[in-house]
PDB file of N, CA and C in Angstrom:
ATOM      1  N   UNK A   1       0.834  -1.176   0.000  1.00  0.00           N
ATOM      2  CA  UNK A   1       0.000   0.000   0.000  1.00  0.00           C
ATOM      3  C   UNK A   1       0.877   1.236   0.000  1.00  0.00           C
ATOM      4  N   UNK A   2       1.315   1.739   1.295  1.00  0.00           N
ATOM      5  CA  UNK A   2       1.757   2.856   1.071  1.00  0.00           C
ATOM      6  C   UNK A   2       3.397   2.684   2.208  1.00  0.00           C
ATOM      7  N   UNK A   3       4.660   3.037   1.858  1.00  0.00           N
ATOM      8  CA  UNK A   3       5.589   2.597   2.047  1.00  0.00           C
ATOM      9  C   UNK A   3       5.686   3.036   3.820  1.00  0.00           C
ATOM     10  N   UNK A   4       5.215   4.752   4.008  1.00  0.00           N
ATOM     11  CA  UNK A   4       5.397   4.792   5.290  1.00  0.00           C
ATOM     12  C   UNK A   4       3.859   5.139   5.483  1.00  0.00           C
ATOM     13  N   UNK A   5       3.370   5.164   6.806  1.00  0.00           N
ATOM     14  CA  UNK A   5       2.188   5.296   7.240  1.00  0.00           C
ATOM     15  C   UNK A   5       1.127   4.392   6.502  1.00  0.00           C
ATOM     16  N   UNK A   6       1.817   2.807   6.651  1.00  0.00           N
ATOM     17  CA  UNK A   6       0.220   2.601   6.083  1.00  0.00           C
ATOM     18  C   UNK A   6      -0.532   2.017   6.956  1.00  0.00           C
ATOM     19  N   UNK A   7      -0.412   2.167   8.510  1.00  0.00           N
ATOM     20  CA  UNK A   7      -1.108   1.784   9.312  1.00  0.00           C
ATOM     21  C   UNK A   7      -2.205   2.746   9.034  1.00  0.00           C
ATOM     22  N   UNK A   8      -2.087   3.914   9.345  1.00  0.00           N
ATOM     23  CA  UNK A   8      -2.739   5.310   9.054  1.00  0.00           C
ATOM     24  C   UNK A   8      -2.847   5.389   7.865  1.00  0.00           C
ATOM     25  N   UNK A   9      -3.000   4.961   6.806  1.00  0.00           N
ATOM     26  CA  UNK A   9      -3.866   4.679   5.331  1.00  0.00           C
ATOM     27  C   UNK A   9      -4.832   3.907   5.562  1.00  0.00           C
ATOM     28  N   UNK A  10      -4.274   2.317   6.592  1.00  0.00           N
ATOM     29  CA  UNK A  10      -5.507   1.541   6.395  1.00  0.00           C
ATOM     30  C   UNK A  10      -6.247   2.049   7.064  1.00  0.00           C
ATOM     31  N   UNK A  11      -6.232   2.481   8.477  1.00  0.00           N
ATOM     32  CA  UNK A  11      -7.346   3.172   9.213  1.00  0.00           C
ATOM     33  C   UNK A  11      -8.341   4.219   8.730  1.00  0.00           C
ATOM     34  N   UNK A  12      -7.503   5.054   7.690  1.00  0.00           N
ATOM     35  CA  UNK A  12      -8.184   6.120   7.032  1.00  0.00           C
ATOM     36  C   UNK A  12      -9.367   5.054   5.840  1.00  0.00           C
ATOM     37  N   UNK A  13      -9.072   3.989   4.841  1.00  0.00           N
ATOM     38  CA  UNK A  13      -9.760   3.374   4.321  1.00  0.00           C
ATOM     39  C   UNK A  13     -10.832   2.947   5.197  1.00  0.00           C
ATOM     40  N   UNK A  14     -10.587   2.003   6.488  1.00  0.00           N
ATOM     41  CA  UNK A  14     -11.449   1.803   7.146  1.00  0.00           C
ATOM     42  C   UNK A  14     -12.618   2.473   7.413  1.00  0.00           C
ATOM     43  N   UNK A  15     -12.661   4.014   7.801  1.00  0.00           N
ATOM     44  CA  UNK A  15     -13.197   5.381   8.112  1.00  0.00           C
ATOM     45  C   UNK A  15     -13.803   5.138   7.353  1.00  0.00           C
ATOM     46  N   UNK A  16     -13.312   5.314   6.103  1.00  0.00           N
ATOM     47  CA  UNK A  16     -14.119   6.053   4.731  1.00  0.00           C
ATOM     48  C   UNK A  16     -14.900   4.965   4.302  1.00  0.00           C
ATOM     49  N   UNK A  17     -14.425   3.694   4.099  1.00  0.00           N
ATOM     50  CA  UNK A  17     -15.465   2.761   3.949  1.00  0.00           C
ATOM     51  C   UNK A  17     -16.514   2.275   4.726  1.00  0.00           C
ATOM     52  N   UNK A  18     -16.495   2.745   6.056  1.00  0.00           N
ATOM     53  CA  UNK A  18     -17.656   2.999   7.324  1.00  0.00           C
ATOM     54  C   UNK A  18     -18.753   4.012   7.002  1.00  0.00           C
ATOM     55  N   UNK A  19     -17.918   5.070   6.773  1.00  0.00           N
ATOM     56  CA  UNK A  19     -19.037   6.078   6.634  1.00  0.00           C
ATOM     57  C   UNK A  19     -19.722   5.766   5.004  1.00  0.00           C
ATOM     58  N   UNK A  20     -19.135   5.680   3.946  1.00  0.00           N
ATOM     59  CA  UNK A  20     -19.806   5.682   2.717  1.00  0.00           C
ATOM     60  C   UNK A  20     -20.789   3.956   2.978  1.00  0.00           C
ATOM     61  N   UNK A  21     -20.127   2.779   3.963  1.00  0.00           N
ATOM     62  CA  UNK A  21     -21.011   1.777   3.863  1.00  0.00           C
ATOM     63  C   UNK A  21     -22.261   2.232   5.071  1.00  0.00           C
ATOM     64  N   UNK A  22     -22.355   2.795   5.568  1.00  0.00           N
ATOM     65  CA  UNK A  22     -23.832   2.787   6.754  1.00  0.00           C
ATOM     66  C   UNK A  22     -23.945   4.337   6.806  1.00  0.00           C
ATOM     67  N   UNK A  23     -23.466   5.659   6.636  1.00  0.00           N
ATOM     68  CA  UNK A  23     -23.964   6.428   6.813  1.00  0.00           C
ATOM     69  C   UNK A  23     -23.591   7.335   5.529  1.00  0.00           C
ATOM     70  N   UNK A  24     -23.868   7.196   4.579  1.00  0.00           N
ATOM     71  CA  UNK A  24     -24.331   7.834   3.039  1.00  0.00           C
ATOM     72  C   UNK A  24     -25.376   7.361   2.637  1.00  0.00           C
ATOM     73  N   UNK A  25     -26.449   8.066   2.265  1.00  0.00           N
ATOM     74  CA  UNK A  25     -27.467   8.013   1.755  1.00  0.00           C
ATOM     75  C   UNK A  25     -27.936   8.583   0.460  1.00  0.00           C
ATOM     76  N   UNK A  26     -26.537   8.766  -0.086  1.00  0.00           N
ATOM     77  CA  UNK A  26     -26.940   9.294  -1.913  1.00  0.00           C
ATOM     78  C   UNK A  26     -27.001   8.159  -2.876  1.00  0.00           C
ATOM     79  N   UNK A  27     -27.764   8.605  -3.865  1.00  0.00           N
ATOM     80  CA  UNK A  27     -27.531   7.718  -4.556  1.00  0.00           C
ATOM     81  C   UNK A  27     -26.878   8.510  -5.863  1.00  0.00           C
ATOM     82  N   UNK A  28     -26.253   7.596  -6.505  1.00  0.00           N
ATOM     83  CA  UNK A  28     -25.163   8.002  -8.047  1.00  0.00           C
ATOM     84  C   UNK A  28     -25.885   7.040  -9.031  1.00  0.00           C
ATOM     85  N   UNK A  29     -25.837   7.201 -10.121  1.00  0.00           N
ATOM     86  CA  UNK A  29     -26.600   6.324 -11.063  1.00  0.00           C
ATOM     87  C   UNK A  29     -25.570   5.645 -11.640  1.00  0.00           C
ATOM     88  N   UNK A  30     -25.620   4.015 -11.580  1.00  0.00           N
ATOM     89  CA  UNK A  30     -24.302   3.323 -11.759  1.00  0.00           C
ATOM     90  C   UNK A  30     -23.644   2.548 -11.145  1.00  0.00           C
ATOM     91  N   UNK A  31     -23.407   3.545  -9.853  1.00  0.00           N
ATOM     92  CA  UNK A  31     -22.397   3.478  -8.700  1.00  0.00           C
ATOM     93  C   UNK A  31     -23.212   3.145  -7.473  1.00  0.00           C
ATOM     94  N   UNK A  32     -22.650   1.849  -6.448  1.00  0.00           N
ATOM     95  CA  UNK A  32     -23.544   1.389  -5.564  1.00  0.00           C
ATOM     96  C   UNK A  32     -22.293   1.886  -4.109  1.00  0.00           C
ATOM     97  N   UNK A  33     -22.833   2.807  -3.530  1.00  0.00           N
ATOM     98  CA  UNK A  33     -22.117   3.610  -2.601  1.00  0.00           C
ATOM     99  C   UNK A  33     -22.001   2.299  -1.638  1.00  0.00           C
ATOM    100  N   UNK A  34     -23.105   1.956  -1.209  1.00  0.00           N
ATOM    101  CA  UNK A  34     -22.508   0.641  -0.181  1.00  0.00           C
ATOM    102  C   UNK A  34     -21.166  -0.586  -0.717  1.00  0.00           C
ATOM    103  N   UNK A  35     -21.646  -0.490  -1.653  1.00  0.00           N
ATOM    104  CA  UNK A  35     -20.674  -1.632  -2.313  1.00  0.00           C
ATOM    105  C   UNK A  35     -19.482  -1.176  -2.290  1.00  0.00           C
ATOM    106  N   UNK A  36     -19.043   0.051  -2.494  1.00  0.00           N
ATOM    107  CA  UNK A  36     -17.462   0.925  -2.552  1.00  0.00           C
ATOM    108  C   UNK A  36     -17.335   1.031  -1.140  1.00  0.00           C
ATOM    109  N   UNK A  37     -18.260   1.619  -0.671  1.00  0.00           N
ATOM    110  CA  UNK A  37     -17.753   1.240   1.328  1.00  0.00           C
ATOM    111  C   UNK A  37     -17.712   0.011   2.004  1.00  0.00           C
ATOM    112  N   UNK A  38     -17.825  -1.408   1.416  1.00  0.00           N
ATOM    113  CA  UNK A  38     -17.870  -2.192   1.869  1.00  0.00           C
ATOM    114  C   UNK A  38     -16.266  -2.863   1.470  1.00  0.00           C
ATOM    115  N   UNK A  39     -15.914  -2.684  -0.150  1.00  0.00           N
ATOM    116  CA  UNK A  39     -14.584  -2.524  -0.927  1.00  0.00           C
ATOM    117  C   UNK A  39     -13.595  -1.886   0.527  1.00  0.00           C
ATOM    118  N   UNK A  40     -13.663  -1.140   0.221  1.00  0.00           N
ATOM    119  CA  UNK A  40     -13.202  -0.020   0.962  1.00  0.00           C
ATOM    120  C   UNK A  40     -12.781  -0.506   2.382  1.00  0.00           C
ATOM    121  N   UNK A  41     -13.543  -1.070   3.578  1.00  0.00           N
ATOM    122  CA  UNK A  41     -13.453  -1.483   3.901  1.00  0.00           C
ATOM    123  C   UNK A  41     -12.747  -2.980   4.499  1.00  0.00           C
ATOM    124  N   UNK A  42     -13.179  -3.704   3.383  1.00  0.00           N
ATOM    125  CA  UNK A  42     -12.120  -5.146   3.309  1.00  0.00           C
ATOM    126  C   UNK A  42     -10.796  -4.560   2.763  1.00  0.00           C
ATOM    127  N   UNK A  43     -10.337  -3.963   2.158  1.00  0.00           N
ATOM    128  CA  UNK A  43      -8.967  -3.291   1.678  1.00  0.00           C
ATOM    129  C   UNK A  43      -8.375  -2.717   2.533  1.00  0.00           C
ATOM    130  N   UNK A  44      -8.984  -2.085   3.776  1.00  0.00           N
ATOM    131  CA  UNK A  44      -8.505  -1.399   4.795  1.00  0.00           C
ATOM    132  C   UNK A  44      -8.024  -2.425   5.801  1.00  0.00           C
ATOM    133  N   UNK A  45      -8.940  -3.040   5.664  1.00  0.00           N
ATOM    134  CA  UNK A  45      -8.678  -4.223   6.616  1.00  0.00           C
ATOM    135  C   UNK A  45      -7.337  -4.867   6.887  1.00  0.00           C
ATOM    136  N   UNK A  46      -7.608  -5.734   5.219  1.00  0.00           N
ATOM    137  CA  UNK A  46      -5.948  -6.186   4.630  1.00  0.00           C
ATOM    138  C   UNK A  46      -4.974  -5.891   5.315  1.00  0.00           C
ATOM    139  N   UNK A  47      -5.020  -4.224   4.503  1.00  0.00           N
ATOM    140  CA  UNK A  47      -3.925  -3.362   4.496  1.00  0.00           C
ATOM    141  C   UNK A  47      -3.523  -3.277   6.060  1.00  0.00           C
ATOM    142  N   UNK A  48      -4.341  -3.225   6.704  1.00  0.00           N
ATOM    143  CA  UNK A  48      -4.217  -3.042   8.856  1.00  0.00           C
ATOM    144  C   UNK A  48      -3.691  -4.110   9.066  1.00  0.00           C
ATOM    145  N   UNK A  49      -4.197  -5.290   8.811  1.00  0.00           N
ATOM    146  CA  UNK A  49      -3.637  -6.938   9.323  1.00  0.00           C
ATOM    147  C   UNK A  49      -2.060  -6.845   8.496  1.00  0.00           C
ATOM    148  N   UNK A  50      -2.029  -6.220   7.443  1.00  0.00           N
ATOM    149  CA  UNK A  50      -0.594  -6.771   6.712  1.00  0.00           C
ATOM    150  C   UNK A  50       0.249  -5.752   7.224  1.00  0.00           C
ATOM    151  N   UNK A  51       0.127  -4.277   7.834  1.00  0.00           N
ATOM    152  CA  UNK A  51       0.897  -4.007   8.352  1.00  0.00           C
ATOM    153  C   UNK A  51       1.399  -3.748   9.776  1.00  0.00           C
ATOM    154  N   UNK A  52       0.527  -4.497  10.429  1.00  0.00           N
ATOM    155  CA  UNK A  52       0.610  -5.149  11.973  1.00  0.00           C
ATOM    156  C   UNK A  52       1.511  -6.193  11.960  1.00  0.00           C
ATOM    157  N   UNK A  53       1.630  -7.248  11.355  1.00  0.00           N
ATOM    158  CA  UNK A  53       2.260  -8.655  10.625  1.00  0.00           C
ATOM    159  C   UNK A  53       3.957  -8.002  10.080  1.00  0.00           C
ATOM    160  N   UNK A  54       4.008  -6.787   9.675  1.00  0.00           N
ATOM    161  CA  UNK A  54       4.909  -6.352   8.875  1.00  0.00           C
ATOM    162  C   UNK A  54       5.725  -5.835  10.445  1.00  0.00           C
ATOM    163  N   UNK A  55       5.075  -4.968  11.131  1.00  0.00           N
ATOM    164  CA  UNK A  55       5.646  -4.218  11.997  1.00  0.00           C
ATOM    165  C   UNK A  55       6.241  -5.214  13.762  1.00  0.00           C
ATOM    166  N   UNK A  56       5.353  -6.616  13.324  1.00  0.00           N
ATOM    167  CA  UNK A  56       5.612  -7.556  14.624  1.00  0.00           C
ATOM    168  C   UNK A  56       6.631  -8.167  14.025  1.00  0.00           C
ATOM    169  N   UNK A  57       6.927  -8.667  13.063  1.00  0.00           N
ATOM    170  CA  UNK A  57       8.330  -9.180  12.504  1.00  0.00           C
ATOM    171  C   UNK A  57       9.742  -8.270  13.200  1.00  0.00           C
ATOM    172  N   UNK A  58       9.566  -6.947  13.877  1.00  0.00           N
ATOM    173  CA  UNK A  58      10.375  -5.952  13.901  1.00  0.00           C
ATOM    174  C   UNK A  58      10.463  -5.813  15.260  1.00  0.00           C
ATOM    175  N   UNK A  59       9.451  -6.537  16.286  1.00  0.00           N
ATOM    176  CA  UNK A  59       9.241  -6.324  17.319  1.00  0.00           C
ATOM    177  C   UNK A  59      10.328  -7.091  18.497  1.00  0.00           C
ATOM    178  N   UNK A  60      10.690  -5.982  19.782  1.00  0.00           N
ATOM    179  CA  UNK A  60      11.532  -6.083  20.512  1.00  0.00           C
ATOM    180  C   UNK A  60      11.461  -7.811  21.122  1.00  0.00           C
ATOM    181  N   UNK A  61      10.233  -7.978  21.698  1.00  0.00           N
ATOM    182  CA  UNK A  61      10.131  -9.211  22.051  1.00  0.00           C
ATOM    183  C   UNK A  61       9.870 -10.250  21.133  1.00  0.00           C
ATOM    184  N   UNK A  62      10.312 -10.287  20.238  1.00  0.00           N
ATOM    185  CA  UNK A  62      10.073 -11.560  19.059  1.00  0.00           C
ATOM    186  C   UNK A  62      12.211 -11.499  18.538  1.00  0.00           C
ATOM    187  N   UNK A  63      12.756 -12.271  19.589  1.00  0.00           N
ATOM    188  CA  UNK A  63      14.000 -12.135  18.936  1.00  0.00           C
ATOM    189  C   UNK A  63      14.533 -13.456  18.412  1.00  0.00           C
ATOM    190  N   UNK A  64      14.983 -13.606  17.187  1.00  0.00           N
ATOM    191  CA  UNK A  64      15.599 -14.677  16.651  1.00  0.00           C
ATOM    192  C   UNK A  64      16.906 -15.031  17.827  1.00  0.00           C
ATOM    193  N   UNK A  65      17.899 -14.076  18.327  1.00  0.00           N
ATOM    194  CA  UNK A  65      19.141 -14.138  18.525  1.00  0.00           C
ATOM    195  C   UNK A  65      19.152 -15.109  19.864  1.00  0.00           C
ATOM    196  N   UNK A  66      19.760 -15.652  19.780  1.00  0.00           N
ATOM    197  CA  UNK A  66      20.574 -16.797  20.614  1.00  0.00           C
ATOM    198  C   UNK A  66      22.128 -16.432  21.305  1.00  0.00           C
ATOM    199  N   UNK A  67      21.503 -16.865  22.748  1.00  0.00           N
ATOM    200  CA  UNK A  67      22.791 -16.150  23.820  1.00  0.00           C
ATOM    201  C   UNK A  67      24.075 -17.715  23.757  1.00  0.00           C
ATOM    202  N   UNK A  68      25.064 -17.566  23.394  1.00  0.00           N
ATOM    203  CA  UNK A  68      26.628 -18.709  22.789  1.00  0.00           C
ATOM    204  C   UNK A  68      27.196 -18.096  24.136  1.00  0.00           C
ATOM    205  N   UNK A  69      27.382 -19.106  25.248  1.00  0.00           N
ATOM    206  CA  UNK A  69      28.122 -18.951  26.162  1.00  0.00           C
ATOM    207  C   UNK A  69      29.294 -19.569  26.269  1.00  0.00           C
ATOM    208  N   UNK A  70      30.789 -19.132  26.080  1.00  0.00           N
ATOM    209  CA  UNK A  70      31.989 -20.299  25.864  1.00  0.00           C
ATOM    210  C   UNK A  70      32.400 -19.837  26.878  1.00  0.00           C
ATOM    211  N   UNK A  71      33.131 -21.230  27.688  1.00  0.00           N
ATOM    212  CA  UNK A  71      34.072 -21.369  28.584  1.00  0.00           C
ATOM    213  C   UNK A  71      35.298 -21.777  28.562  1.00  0.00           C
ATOM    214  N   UNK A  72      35.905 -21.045  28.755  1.00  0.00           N
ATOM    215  CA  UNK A  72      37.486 -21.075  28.617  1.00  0.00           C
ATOM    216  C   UNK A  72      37.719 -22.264  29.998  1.00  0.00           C
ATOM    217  N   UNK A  73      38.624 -23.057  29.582  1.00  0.00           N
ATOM    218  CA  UNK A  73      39.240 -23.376  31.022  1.00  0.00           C
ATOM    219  C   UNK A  73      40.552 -22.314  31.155  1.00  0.00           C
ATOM    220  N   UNK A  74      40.663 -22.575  32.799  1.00  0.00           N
ATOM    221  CA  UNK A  74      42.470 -22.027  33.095  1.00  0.00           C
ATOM    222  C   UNK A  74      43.242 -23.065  32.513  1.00  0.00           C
ATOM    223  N   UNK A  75      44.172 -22.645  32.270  1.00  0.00           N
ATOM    224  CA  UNK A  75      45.328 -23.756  31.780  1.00  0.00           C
ATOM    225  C   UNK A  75      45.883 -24.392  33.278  1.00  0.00           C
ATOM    226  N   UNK A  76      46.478 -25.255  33.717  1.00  0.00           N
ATOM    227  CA  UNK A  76      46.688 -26.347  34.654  1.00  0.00           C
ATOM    228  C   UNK A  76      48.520 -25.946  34.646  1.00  0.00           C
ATOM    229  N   UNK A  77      48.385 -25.509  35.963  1.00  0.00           N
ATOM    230  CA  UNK A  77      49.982 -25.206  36.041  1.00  0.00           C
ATOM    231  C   UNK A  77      50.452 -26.983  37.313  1.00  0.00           C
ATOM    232  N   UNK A  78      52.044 -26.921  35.979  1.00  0.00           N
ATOM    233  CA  UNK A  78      52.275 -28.024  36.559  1.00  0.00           C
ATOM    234  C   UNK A  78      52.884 -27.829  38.475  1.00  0.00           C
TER     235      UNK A  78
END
């Protein structure tokens, strides 16, 4: 979607496909306003789940790295 802020794109889709799906009441000849807010909606969605998924890959407590503890001995004096 959009490289930075697309948490705040999808949320903004979300919005807009809320309000044009339950609170618009025009009609366009052609064009089915619920149907584009409902679009609208599932795309926002996506876009929210894929960049939640994107941003937990990055997250402090999800660490691949592995703690390698070596022990030296002392050397053995004769």
């Amino acid at each position: 979607m959009m490289e930075n802020g697309s948490t705040a794109g999808s949320l903004l889709l979300i919005a807009l496909g809320a309000i044009l799906a339950w609170a618009v009441e025009y009609q366009v000849a052609g064009i089915d306003i619920k149907v584009i807010g409902a679009i609208l909606l599932i795309v926002g969605t996506i876009g929210l789940v894929l960049s939640l998924l994107f941003w937990a890959s990055f997250a402090p407590f999800r660490s691949n790295r592995r703690a390698v503890i070596v022990q030296h001995e002392e050397p053995r004096r004769p």
